[in-house]
Protein backbone atom coordinates (compact mmCIF):
# COMPACT_ATOMS: atom_id res chain seq x y z
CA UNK A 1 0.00 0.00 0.00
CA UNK A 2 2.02 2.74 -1.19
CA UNK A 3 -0.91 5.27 -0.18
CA UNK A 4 0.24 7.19 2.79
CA UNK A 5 -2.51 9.61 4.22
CA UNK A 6 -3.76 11.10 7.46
CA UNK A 7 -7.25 12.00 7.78
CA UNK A 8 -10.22 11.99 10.50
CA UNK A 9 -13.37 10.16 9.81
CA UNK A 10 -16.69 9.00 11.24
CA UNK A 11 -18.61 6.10 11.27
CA UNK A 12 -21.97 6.76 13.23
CA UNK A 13 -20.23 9.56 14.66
CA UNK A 14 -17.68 6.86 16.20
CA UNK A 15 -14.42 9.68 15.47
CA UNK A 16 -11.67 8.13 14.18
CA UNK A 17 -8.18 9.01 13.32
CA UNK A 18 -6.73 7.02 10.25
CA UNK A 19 -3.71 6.57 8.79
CA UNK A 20 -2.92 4.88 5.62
CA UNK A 21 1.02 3.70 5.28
CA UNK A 22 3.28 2.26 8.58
CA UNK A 23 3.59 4.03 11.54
CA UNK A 24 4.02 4.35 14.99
CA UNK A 25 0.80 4.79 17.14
CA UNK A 26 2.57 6.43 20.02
CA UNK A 27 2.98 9.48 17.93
CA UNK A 28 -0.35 9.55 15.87
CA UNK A 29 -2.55 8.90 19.54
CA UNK A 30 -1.62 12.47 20.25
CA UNK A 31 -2.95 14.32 17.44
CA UNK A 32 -6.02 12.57 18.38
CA UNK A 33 -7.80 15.86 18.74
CA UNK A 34 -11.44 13.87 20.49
CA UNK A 35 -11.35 11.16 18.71
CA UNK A 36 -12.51 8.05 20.16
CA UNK A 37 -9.25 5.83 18.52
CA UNK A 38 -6.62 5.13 15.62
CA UNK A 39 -6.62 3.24 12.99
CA UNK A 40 -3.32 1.85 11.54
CA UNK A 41 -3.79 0.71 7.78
CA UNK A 42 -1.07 -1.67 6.21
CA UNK A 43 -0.56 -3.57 3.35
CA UNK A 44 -1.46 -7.70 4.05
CA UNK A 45 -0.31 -10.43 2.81
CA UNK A 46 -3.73 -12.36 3.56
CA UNK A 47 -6.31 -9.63 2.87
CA UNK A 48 -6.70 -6.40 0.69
CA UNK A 49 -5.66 -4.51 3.83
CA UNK A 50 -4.44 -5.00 7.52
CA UNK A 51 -6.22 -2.23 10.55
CA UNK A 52 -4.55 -2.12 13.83
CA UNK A 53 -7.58 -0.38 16.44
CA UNK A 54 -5.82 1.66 18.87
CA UNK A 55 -8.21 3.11 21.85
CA UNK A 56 -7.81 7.08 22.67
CA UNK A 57 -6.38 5.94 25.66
CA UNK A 58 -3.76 3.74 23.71
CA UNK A 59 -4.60 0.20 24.37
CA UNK A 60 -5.02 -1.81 21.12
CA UNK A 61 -8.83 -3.23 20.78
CA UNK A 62 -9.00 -6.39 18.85
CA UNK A 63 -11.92 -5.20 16.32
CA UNK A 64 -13.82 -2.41 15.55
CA UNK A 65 -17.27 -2.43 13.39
CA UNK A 66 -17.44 1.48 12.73
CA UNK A 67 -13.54 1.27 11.93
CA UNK A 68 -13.71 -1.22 9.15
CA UNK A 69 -16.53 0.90 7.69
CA UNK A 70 -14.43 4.05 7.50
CA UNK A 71 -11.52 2.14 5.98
CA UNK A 72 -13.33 0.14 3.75
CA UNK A 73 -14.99 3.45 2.15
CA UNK A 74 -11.65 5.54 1.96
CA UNK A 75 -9.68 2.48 0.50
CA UNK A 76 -12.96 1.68 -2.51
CA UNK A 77 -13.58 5.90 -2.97
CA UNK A 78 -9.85 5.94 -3.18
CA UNK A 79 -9.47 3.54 -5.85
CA UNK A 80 -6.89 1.53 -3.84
CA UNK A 81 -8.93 -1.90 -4.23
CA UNK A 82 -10.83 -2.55 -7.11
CA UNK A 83 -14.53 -2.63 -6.89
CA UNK A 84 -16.42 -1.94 -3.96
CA UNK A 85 -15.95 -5.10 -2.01
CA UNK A 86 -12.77 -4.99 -0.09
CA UNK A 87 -11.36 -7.69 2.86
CA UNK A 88 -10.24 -5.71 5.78
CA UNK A 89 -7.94 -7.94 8.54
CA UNK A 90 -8.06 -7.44 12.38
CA UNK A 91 -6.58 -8.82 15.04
CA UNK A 92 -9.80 -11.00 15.61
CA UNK A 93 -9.93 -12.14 11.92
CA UNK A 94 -11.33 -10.67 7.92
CA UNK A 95 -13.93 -9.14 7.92
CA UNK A 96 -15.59 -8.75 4.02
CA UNK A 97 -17.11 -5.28 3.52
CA UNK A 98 -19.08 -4.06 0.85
CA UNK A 99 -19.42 -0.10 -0.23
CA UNK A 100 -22.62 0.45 -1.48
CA UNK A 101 -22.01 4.17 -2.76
CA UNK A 102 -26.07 4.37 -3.22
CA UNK A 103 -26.99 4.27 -0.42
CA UNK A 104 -23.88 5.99 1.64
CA UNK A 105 -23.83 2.42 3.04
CA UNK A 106 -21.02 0.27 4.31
CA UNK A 107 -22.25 -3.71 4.88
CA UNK A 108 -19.72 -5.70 7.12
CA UNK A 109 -19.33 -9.33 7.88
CA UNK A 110 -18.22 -9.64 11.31
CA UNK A 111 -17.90 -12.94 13.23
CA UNK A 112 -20.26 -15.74 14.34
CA UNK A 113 -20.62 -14.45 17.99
CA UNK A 114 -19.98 -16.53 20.91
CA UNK A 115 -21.94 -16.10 24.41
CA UNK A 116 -19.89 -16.01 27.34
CA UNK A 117 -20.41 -16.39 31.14
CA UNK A 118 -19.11 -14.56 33.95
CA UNK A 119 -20.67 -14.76 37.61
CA UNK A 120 -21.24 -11.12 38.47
CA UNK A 121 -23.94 -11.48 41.15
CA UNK A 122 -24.62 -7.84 41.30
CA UNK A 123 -25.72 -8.03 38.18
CA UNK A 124 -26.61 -11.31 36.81
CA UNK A 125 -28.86 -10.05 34.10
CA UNK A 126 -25.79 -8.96 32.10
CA UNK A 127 -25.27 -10.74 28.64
CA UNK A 128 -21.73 -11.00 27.68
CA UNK A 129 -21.38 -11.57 23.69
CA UNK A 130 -18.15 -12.15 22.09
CA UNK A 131 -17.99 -10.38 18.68
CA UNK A 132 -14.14 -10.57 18.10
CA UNK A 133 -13.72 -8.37 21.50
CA UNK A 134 -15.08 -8.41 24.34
CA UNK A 135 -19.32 -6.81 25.47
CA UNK A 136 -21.70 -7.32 27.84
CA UNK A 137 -25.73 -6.23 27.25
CA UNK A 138 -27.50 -4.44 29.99
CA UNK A 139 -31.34 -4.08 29.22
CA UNK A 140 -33.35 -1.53 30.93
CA UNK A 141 -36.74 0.02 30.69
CA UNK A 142 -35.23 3.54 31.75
CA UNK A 143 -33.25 5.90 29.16
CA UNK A 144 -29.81 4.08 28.19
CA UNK A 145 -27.92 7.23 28.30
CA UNK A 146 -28.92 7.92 31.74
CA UNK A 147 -28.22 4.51 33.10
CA UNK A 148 -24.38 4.67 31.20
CA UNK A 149 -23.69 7.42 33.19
CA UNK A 150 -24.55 5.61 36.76
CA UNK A 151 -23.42 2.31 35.68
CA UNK A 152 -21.12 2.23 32.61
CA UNK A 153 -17.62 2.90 33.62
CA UNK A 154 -18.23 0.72 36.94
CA UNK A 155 -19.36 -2.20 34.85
CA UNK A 156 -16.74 -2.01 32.55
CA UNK A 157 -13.79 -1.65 35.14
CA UNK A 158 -15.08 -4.43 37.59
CA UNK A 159 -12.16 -7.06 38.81
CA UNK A 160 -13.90 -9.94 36.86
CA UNK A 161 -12.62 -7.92 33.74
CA UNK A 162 -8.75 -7.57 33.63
CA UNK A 163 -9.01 -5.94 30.28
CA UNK A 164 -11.65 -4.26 30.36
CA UNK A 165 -15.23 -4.83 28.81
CA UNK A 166 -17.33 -2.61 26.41
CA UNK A 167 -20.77 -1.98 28.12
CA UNK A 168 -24.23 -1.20 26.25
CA UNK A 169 -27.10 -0.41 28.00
CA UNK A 170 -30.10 -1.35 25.82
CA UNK A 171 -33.70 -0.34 25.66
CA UNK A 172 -35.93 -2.52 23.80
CA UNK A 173 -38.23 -0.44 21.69
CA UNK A 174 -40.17 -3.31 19.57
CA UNK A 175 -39.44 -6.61 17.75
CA UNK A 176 -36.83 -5.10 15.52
CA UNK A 177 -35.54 -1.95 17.23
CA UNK A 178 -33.26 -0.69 20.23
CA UNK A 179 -31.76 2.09 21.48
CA UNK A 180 -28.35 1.81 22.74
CA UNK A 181 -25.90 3.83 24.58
CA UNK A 182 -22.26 2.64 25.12
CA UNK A 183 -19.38 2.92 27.54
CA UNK A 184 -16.43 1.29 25.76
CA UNK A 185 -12.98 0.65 27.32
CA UNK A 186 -10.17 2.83 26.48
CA UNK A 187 -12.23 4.99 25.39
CA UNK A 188 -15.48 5.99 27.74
CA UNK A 189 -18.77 7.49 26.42
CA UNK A 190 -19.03 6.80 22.61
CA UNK A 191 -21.80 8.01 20.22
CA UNK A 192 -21.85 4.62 19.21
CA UNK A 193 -20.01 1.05 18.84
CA UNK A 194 -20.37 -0.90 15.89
CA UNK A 195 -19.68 -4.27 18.05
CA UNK A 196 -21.87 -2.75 20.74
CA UNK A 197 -24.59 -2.99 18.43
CA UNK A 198 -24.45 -6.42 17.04
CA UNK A 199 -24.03 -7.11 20.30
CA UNK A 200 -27.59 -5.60 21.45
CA UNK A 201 -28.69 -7.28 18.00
CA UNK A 202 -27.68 -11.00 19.55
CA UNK A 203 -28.76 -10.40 22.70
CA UNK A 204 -32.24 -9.47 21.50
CA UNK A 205 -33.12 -13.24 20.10
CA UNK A 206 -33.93 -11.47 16.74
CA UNK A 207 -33.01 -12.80 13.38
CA UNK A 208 -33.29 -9.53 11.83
CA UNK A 209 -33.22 -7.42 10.35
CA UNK A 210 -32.98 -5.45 13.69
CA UNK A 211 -31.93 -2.07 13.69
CA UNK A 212 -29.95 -0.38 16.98
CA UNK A 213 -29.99 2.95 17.06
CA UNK A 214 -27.62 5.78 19.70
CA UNK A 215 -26.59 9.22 19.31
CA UNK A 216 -24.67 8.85 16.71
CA UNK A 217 -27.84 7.45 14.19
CA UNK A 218 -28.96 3.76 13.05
CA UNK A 219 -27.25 0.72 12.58
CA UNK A 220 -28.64 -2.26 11.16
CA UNK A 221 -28.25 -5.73 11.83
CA UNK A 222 -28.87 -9.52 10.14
CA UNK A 223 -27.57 -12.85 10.14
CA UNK A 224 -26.27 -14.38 6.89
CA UNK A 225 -26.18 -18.37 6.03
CA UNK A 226 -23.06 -18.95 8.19
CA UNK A 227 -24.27 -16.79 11.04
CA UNK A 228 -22.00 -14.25 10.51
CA UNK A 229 -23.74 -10.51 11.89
CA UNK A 230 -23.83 -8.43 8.96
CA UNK A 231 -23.63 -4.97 10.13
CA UNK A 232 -25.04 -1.99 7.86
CA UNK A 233 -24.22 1.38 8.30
CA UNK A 234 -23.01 5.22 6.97
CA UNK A 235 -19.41 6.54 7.65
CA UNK A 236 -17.56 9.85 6.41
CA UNK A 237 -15.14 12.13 6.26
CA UNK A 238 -14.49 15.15 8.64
């Protein structure tokens, strides 16, 4: 990838610094300027293009749904990959995304998630979904934003979590719809998590499509053959 370029983007209003070309994060995470992370681009031997996920606070996140959005749009409206399907690898695996130019659309195959269990008897209600990193599901009948900000941090710092968890608090709104507010680690309050969302999505017992949405707009969410989570969404440029 002889492209080298710096540039902010946005997917869902998830801010995101990117740069295109090797590099050293330690440098890049301070020109940050708000946004919630960085995103390393590099050529791949195994995919059209490697992203490293690097938290605002500088710990590296194994995957990042609103991140391979941005990237996949830059690298198709770019004209570094041919088409507008393009294989993006992460530390938890490729991910095949598809720029539908439309629409102002970005479709992404993440993983076939994975429940997990952790005994947290203060809460026992939590769901904890793997979807190449790490989230747990908090339902509520109350407004999500208002519950992140008594619960969110806590949840996602407790002792049963060395590194961390990403926490959504989710309001059920009708078969196929939630609202969603998340507290992710590394980071803190984020307009909205890409994960977080299929997350919410699995958690729900929908088969979709099921659409999440959190200050940052709509995402939308559906199962393909495999039982991947396809994940539909915008993303931009600043």
């Amino acid at each position: 990838m002889t492209h080298k370029n710096i540039l902010f983007m946005h997917g869902a209003s998830n801010r995101f610094l990117v740069h295109f070309g090797d590099s050293k994060p330690s440098a890049l995470l301070k020109e940050l300027n708000g946004a919630d992370g960085l995103l390393l681009v590099e050529e791949d031997a195994e995919s059209d293009a490697f992203m490293r996920i690097y938290n605002a606070d500088g710990s590296e996140a194994e995957q990042c749904g609103n991140g391979l959005r941005c990237v996949a749009l830059h690298l198709v409206r770019s004209k570094l990959i041919e088409g507008s399907a393009v294989t993006i690898r992460t530390l938890s695996g490729s991910n095949l995304c598809v720029v539908r130019e439309d629409c102002n659309e970005v479709e992404v195959t993440l993983c076939v998630p994975t429940l997990e269990t952790y005994s947290i008897e203060s809460y026992p209600e939590l769901a904890f979904i793997q979807m190449g990193n790490p989230n747990a599901v908090l339902w509520t009948e109350d407004d999500p934003l208002k519950v992140r900000e008594e619960v969110g941090e806590l949840l996602s710092r407790m002792e049963q979590f060395p590194n961390g968890m990403n926490i959504h608090i989710a309001r059920r709104d009708g078969d196929q719809y939630a609202t969603c507010a998340s507290y992710e680690r590394g980071v803190g309050n984020t307009h909205a998590s890409g994960t977080g969302g299929a997350s919410v999505f699995v958690a729900s017992g929908a088969q979709g499509p099921f659409y999440v949405s959190s200050t940052g707009g709509t995402l939308t969410y559906r199962y393909n053959e495999k039982g991947e989570v396809l994940m539909a969404g915008p993303a931009g440029y600043e």
